[in-house]
N, C-alpha and C. Protein backbone atom coordinates (compact mmCIF):
# COMPACT_ATOMS: atom_id res chain seq x y z
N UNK A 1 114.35 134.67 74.10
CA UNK A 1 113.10 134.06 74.50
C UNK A 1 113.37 132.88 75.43
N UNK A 2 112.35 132.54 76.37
CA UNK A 2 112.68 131.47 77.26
C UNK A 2 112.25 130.36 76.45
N UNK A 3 113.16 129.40 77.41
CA UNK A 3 112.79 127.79 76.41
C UNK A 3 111.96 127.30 77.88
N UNK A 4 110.57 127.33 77.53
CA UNK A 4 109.68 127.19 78.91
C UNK A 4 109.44 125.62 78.55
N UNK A 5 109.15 124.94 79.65
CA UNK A 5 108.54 124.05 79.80
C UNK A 5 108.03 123.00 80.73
N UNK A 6 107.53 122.13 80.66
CA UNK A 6 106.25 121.23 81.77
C UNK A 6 106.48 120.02 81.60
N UNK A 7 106.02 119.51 83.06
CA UNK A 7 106.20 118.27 83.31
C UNK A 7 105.07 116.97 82.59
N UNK A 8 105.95 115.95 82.44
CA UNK A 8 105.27 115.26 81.60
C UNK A 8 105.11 113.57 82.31
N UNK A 9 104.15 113.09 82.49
CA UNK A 9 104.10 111.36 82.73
C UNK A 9 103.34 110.30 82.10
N UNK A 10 104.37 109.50 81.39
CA UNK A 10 103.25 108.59 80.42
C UNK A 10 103.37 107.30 81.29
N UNK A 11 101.89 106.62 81.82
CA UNK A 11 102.09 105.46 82.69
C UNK A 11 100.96 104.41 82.17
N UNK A 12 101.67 103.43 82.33
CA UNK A 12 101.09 101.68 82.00
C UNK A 12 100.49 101.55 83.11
N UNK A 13 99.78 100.67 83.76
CA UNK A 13 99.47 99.53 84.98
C UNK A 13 100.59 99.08 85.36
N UNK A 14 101.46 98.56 84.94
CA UNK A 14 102.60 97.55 84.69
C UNK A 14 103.99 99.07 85.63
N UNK A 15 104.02 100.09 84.73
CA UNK A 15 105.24 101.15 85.33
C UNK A 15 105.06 102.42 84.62
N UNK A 16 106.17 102.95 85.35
CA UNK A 16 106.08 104.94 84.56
C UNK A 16 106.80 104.78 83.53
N UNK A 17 106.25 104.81 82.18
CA UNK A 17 106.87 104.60 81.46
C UNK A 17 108.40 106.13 80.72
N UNK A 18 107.24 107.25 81.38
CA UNK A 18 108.61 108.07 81.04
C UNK A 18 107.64 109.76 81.82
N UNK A 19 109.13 110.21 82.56
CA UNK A 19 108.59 111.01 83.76
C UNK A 19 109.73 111.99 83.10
N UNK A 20 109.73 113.63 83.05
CA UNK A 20 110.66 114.50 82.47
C UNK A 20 109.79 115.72 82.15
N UNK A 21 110.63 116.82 81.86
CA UNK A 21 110.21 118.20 81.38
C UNK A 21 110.32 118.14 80.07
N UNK A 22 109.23 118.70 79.27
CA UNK A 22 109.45 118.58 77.45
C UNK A 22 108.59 120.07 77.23
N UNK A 23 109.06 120.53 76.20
CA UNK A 23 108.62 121.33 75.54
C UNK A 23 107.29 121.54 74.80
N UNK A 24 106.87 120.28 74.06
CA UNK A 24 105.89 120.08 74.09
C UNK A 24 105.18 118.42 73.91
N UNK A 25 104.22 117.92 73.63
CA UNK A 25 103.96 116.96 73.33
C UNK A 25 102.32 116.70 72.46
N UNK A 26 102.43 116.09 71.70
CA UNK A 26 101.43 115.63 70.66
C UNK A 26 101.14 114.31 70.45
N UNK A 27 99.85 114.20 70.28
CA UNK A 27 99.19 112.88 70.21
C UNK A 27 98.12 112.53 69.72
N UNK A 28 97.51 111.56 69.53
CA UNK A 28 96.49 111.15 68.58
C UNK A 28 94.91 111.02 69.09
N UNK A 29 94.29 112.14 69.27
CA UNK A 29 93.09 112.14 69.96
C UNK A 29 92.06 111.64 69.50
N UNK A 30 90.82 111.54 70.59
CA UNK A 30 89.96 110.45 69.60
C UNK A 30 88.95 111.17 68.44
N UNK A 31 89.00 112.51 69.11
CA UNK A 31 88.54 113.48 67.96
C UNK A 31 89.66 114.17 66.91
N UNK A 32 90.67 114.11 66.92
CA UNK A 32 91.79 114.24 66.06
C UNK A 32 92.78 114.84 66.92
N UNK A 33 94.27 115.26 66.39
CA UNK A 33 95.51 115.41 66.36
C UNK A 33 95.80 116.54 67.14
N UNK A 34 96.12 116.44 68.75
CA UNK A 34 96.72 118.15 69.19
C UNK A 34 97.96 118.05 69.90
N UNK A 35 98.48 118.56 70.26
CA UNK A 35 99.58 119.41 70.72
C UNK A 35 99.58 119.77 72.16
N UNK A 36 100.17 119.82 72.82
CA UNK A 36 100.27 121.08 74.15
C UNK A 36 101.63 121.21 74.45
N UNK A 37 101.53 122.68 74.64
CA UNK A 37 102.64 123.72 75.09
C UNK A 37 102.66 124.03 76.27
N UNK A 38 103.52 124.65 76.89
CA UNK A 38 103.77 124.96 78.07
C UNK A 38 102.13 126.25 77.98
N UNK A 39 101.29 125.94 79.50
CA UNK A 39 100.64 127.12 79.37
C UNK A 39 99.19 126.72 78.93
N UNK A 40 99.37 125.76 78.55
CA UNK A 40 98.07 125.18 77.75
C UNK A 40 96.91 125.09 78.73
N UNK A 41 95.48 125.37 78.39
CA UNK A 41 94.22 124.73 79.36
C UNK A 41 94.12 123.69 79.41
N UNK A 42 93.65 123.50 81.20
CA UNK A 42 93.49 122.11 81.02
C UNK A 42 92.24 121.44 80.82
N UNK A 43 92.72 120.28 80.40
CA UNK A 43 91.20 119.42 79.69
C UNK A 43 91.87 118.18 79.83
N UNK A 44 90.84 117.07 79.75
CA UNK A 44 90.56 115.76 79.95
C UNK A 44 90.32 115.19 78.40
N UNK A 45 91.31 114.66 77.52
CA UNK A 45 90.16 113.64 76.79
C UNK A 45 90.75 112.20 76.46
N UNK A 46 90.59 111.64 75.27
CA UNK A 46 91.16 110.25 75.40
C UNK A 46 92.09 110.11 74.09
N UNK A 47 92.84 109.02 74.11
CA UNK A 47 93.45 109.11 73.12
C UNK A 47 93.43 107.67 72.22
N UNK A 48 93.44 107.39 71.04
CA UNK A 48 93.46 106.40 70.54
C UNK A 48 95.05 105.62 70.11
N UNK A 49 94.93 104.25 69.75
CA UNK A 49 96.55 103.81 69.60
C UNK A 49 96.94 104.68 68.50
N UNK A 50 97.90 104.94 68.97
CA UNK A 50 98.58 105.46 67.55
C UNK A 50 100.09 106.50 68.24
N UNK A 51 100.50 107.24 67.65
CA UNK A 51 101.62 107.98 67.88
C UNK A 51 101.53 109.30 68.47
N UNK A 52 102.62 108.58 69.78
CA UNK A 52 103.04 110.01 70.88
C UNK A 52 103.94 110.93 70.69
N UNK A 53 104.40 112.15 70.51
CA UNK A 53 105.61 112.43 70.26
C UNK A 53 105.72 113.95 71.16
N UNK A 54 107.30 112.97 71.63
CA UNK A 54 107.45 113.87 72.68
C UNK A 54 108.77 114.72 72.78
N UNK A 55 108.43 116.40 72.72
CA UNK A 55 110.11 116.85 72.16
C UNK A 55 110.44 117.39 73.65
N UNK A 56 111.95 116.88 74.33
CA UNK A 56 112.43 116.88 75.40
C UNK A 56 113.58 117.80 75.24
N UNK A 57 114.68 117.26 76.51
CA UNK A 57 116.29 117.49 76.11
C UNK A 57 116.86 116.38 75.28
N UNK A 58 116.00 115.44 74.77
CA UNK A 58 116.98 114.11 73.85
C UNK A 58 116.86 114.86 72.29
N UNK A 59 115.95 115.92 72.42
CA UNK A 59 115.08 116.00 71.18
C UNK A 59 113.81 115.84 70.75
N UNK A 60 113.34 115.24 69.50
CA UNK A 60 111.95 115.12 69.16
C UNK A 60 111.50 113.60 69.43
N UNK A 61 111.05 112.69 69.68
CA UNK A 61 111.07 111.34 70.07
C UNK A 61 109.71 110.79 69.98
N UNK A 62 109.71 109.62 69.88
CA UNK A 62 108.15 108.94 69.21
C UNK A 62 107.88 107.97 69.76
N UNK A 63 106.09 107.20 70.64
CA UNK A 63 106.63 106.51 71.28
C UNK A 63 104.92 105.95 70.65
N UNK A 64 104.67 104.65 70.51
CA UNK A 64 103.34 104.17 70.20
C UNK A 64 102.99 103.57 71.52
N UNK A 65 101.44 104.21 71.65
CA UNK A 65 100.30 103.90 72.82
C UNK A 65 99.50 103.55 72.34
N UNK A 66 98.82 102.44 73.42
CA UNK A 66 97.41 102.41 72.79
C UNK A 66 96.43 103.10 73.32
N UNK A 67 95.07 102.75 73.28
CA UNK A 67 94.16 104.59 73.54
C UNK A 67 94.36 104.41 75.13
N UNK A 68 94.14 105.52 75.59
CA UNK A 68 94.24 105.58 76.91
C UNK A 68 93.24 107.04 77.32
N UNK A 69 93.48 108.04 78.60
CA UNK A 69 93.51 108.86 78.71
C UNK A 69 94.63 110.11 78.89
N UNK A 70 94.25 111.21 78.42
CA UNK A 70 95.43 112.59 78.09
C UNK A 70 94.41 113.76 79.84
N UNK A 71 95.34 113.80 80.32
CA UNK A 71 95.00 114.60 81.06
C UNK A 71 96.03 116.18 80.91
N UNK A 72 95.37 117.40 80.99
CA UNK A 72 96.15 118.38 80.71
C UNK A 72 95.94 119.14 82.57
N UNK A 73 96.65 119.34 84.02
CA UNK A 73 96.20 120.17 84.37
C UNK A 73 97.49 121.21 84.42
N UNK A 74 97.29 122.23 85.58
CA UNK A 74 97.81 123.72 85.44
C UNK A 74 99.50 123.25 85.60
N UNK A 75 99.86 121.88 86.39
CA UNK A 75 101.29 121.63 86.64
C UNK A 75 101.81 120.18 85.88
N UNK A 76 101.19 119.89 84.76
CA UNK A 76 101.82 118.89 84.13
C UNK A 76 100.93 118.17 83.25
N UNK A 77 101.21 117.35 82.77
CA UNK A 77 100.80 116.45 81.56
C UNK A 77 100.16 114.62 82.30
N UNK A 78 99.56 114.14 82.32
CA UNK A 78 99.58 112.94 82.98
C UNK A 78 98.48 111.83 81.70
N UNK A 79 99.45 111.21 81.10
CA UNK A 79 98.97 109.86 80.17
C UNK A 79 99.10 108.94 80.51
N UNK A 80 97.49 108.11 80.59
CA UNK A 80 97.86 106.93 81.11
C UNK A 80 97.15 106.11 80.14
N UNK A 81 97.39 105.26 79.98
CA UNK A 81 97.47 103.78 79.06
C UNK A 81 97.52 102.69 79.16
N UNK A 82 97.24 101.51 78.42
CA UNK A 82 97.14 100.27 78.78
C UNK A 82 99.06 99.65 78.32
N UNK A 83 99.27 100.52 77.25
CA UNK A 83 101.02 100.09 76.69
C UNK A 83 101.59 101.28 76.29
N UNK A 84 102.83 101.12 76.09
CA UNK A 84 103.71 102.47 75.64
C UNK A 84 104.88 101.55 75.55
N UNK A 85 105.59 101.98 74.03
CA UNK A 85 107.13 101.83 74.04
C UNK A 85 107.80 102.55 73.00
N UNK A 86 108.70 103.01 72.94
CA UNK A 86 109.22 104.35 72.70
C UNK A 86 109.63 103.59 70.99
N UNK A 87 109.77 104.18 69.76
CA UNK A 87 109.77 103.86 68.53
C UNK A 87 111.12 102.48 68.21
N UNK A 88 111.79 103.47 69.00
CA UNK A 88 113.24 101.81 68.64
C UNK A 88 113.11 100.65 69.91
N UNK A 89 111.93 100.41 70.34
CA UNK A 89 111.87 99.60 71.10
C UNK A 89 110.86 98.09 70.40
N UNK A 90 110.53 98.95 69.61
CA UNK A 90 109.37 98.02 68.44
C UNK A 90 110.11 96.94 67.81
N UNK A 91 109.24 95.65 68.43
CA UNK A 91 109.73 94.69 67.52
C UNK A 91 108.48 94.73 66.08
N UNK A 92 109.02 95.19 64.81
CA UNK A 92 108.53 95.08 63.99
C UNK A 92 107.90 93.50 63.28
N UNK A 93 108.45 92.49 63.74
CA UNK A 93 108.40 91.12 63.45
C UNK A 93 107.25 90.64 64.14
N UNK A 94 107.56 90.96 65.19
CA UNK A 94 106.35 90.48 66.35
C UNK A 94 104.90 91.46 65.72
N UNK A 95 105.06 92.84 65.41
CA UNK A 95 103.66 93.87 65.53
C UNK A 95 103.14 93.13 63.33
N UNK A 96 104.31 93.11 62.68
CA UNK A 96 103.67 92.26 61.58
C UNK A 96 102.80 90.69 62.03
N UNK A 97 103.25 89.74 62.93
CA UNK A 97 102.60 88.95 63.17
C UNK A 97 101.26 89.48 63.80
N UNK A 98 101.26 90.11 64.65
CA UNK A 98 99.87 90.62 65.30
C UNK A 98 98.93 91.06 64.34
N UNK A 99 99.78 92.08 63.35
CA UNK A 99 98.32 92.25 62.25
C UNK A 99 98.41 91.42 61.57
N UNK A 100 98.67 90.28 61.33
CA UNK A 100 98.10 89.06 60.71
C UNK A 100 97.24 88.39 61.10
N UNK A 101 97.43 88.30 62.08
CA UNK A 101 96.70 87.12 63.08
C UNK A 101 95.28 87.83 63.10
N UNK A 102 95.51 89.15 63.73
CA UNK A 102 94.22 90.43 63.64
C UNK A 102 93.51 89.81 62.13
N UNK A 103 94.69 90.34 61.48
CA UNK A 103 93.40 90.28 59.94
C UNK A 103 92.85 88.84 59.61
N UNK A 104 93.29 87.75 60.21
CA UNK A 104 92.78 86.23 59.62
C UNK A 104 91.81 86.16 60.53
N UNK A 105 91.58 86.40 62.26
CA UNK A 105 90.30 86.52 62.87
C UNK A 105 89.04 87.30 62.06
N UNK A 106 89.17 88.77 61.68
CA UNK A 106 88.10 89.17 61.24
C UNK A 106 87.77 88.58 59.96
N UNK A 107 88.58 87.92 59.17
CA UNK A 107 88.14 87.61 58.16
C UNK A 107 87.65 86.13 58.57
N UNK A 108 87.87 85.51 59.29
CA UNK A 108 87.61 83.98 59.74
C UNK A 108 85.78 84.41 60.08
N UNK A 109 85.42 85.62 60.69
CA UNK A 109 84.03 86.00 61.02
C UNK A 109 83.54 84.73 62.16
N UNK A 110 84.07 83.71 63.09
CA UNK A 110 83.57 83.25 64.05
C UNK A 110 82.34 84.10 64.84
N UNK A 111 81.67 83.57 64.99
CA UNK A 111 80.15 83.66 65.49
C UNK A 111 80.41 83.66 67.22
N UNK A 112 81.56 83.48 68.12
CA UNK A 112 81.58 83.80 69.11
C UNK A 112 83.04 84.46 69.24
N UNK A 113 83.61 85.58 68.56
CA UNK A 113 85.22 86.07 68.47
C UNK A 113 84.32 87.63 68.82
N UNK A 114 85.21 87.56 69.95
CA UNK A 114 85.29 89.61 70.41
C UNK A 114 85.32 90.35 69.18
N UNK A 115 84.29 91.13 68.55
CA UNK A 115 85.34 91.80 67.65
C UNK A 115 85.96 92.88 68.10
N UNK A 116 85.44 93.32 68.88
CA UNK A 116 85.99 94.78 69.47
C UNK A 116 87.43 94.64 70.30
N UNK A 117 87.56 93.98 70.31
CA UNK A 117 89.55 92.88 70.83
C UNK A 117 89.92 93.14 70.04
N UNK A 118 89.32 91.93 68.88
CA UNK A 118 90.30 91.94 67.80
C UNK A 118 90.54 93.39 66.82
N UNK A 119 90.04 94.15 66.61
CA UNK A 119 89.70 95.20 66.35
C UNK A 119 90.83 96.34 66.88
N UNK A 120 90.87 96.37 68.01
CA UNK A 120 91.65 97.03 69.34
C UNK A 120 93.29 96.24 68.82
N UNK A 121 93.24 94.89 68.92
CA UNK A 121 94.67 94.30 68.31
C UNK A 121 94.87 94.89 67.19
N UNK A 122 94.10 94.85 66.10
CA UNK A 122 94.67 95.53 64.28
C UNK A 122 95.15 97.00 64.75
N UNK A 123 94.72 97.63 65.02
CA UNK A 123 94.65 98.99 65.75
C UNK A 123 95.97 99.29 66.40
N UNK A 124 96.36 98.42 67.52
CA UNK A 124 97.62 98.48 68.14
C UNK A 124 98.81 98.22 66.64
N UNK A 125 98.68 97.16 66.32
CA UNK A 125 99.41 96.24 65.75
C UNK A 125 99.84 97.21 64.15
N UNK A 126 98.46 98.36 63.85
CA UNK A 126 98.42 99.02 62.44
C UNK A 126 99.74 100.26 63.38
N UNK A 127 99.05 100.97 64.13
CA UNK A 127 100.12 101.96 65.11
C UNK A 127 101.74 101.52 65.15
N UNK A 128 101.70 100.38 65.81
CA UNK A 128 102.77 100.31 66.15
C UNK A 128 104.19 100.10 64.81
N UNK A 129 103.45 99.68 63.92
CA UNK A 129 103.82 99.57 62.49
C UNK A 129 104.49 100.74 62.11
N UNK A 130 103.38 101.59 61.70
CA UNK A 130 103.31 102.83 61.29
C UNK A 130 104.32 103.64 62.24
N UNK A 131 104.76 103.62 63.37
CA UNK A 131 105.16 104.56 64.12
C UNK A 131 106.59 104.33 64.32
N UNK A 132 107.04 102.61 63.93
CA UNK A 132 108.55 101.67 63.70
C UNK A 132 108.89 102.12 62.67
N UNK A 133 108.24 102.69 61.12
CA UNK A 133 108.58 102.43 60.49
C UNK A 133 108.85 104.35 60.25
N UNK A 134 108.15 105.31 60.56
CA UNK A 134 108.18 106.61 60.59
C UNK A 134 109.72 106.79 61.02
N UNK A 135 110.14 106.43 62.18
CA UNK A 135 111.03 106.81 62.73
C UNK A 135 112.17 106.34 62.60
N UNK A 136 112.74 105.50 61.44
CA UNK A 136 113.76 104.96 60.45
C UNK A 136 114.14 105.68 59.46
C-alpha cells in the first residue's frame, strides 16, 4: 500500500510555524474533534485552543494552538493562528502562572475586565497545560 501524503502549513502573524508532508493531521474543532487524510474534501472551519497533532516523518507530534482557522483545499492543509508551539517547547511554569492569573481575574469580577480575553487566556493557558503534560 502507498504511504500517501499532503502538504501541511501551520502559521502565526509573527512566522511559519511548521511547513512539511504528513500523513495526517487532527485537531480541535469548534464543533468537535477531526482528522484529515490524504484525499480529504475540502472545507473551511475554525478551530479552538487546544491540541494539534501532527503525524509526519518525525512521527506522531503535538503542538498547542490557539483557535484560529483550518483550511482543507485539493493541494494542502493551511492553519492559521494567533500562536503555535510544538509540546516540548511549553514552558509549563509560565502556562501554570497564566491560569492563575486567568482564574484570580474572573473571580476578582471587575466591572470594567474583558471577559472574553480573559476567558480566551484560561483557554490558552487550560490547552497548553493539558497538551505539556499529555506528551510526557
Amino acid at each position: 500500500m502507498l504511504d500517501r501524503q499532503f502538504s501541511v502549513e501551520i502559521r502565526t502573524p509573527e512566522k511559519l510555524v511548521y511547513q512539511g508532508e504528513v500523513k495526517s493531521i487532527h485537531a480541535s474543532g469548534t464543533n468537535g474533534a477531526f482528522q484529515v487524510l490524504t484525499g480529504h474534501i475540502p472545507f473551511l472551519t475554525t478551530i479552538e485552543s487546544g491540541e494539534l497533532i501532527v503525524e509526519d516523518h518525525h512521527g506522531i507530534r503535538s503542538m498547542v494552538t490557539s483557535s484560529g482557522v483550518f483550511e482543507v483545499l485539493r493541494d494542502g492543509v493551511t492553519v492559521l493562528v494567533e500562536s503555535a508551539e510544538w509540546s516540548n517547547e511549553i514552558d509549563t511554569q509560565r502556562a501554570e502562572e497564566a491560569l492563575q492569573r486567568a482564574r484570580e481575574q474572573l473571580a476578582s469580577q471587575l466591572p470594567d475586565m474583558d471577559y472574553i480575553f480573559v476567558e480566551l487566556a484560561l483557554a490558552r493557558a487550560v490547552a497548553r497545560l493539558k497538551v505539556a503534560k499529555s506528551s510526557r
